[in-house]
Protein backbone atom coordinates (compact mmCIF):
# COMPACT_ATOMS: atom_id res chain seq x y z
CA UNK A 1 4.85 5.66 -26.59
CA UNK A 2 4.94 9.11 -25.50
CA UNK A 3 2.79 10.41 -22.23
CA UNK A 4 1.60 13.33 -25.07
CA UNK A 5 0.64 10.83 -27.46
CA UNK A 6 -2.07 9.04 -25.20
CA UNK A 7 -5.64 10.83 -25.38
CA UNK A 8 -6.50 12.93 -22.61
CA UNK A 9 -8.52 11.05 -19.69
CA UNK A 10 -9.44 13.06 -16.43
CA UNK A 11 -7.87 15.21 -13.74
CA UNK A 12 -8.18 14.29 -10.05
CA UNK A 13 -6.82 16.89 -7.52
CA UNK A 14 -6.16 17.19 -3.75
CA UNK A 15 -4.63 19.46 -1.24
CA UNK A 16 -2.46 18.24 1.48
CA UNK A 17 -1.35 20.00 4.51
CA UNK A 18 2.22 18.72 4.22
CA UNK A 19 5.24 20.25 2.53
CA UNK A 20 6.29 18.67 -1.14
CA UNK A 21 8.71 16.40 0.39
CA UNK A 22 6.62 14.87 2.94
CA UNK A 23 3.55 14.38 -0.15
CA UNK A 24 6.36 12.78 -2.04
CA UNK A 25 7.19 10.22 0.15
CA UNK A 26 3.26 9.44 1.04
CA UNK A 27 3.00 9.43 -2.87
CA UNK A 28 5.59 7.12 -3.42
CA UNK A 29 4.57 4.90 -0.08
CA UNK A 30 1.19 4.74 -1.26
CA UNK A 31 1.46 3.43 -4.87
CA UNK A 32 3.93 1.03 -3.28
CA UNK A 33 1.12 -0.41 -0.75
CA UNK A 34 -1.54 0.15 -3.40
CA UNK A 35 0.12 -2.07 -6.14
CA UNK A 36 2.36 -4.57 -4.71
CA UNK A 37 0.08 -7.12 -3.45
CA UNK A 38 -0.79 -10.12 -4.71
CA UNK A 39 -3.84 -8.74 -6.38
CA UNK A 40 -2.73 -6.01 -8.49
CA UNK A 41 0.16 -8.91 -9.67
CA UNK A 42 -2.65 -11.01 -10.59
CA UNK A 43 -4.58 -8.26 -12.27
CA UNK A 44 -1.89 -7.59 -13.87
CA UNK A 45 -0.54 -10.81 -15.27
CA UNK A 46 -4.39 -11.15 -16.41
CA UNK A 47 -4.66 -8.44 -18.84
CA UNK A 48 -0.85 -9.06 -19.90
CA UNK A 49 0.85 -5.91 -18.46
CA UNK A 50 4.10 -5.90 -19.58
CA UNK A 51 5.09 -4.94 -15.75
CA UNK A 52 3.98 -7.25 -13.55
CA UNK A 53 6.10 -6.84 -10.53
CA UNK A 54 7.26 -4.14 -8.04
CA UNK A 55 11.23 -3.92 -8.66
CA UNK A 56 13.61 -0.97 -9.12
CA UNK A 57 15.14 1.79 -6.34
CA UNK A 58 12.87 2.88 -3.60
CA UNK A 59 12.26 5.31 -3.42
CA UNK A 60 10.51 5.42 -6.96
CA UNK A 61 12.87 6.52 -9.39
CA UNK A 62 13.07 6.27 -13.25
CA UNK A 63 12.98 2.62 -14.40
CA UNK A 64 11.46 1.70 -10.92
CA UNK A 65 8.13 -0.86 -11.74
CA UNK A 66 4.79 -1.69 -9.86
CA UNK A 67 2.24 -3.84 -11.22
CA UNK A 68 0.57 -2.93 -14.34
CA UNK A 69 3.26 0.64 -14.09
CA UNK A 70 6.82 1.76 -15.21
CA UNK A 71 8.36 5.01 -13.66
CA UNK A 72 9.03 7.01 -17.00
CA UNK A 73 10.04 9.93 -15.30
CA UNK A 74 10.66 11.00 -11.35
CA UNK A 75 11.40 14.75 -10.41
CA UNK A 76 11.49 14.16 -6.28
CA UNK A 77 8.76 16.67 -5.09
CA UNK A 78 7.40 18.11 -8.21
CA UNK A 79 6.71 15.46 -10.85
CA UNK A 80 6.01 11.46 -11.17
CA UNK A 81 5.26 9.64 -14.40
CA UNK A 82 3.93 6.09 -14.72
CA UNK A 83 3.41 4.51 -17.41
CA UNK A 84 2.02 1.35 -18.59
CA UNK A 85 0.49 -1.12 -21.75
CA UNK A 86 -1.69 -3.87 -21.53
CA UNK A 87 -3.29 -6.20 -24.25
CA UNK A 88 -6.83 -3.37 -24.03
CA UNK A 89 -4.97 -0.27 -23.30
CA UNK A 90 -1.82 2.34 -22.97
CA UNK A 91 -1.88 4.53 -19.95
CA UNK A 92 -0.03 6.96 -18.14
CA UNK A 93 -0.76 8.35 -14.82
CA UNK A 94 1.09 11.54 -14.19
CA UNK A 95 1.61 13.13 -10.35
CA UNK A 96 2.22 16.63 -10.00
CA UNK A 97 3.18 18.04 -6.55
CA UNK A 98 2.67 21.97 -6.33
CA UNK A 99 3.14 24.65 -3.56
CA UNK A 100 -0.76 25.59 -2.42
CA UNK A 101 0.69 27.84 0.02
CA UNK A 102 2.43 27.39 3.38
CA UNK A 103 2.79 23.68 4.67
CA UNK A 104 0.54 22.59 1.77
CA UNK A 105 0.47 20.86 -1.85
CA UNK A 106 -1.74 20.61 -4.47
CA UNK A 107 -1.30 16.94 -5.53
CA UNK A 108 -2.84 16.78 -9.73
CA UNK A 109 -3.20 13.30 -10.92
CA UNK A 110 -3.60 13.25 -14.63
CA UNK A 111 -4.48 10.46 -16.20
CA UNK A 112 -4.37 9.52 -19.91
CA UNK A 113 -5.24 6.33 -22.21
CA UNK A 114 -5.44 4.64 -25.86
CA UNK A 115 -8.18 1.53 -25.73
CA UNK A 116 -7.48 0.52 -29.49
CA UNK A 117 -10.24 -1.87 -30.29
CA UNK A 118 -13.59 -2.63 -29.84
CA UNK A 119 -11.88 -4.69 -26.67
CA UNK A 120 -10.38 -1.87 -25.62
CA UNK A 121 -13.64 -0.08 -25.79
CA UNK A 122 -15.12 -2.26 -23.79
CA UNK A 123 -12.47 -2.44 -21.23
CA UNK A 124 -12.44 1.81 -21.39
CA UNK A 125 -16.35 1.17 -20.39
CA UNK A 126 -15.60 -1.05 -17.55
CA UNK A 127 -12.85 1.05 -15.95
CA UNK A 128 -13.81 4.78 -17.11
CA UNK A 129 -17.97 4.09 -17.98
CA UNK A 130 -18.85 2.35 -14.52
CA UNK A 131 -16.61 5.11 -12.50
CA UNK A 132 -13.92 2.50 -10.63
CA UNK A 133 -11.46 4.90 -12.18
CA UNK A 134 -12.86 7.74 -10.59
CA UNK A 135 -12.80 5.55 -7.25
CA UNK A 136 -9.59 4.01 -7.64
CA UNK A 137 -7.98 7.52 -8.11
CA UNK A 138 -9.98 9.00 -5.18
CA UNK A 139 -8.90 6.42 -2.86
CA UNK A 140 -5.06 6.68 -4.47
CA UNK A 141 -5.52 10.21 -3.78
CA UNK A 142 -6.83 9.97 0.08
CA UNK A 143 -3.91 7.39 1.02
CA UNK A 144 -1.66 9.99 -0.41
CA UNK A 145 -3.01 12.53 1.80
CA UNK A 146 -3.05 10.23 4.95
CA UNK A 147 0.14 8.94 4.61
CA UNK A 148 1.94 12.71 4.32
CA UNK A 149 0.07 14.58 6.62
């Protein structure tokens, strides 16, 4: 499936006072510590991701996996694509780095989903309706940030 093709989800954004490069490798560092331990392997073997371990070149690269993720697409320093399918959902989560002026980026995190299903609805309630996206993303977003600055 195309990244287009999957419905729109939210936006997160977040400056950090390090150049791209630097925000790169604290991007790629902390999905890497975020979703290579045992529990996100679990999680994902339980909803039947189709990746369900952390394999591929570090750093990330196209064809590189994490649990529950695929890289679909890695421009080092602007752009990161993940992608992903489970037995509720299709997802893609979509970095962009961006010059917010001298010694900082503008990290955007785009996210976007298909829950086909009236399971899929229900898991879209769980993980969009209750907010643990919102947290999951803010958190993502803050490692990011403390890892590059």
């Amino acid at each position: 499936m195309r990244v287009t093709a999957l419905p729109y989800v939210d936006e997160h954004t977040m400056v950090v006072a390090a150049e791209a490069e630097d925000v790169w490798r604290g991007l790629g560092a902390t999905l890497d510590r975020s979703f290579s331990g045992p529990g996100a392997a679990g999680y994902a073997r339980l909803v039947g991701c189709a990746d369900r371990t952390a394999g591929g070149p570090r750093p990330l690269a196209e064809g590189s996996t994490l649990p529950g993720f695929r890289v679909a697409a890695a421009a080092p320093g602007r752009e990161l694509v993940l992608m992903g399918r489970h037995r509720f959902s299709s997802y893609a989560l979509i970095f962009c780095l961006e010059a917010a002026g001298p010694g900082r980026t503008r990290v955007r995190a785009e996210s976007r989903a298909a829950f086909p299903g009236p399971a899929g609805a229900l898991y879209r309630w769980l993980v969009i309706g209750t907010g643990g996206h919102v947290a999951g993303m803010r958190r993502l977003l803050s490692g990011v940030r403390r890892r590059s600055e």
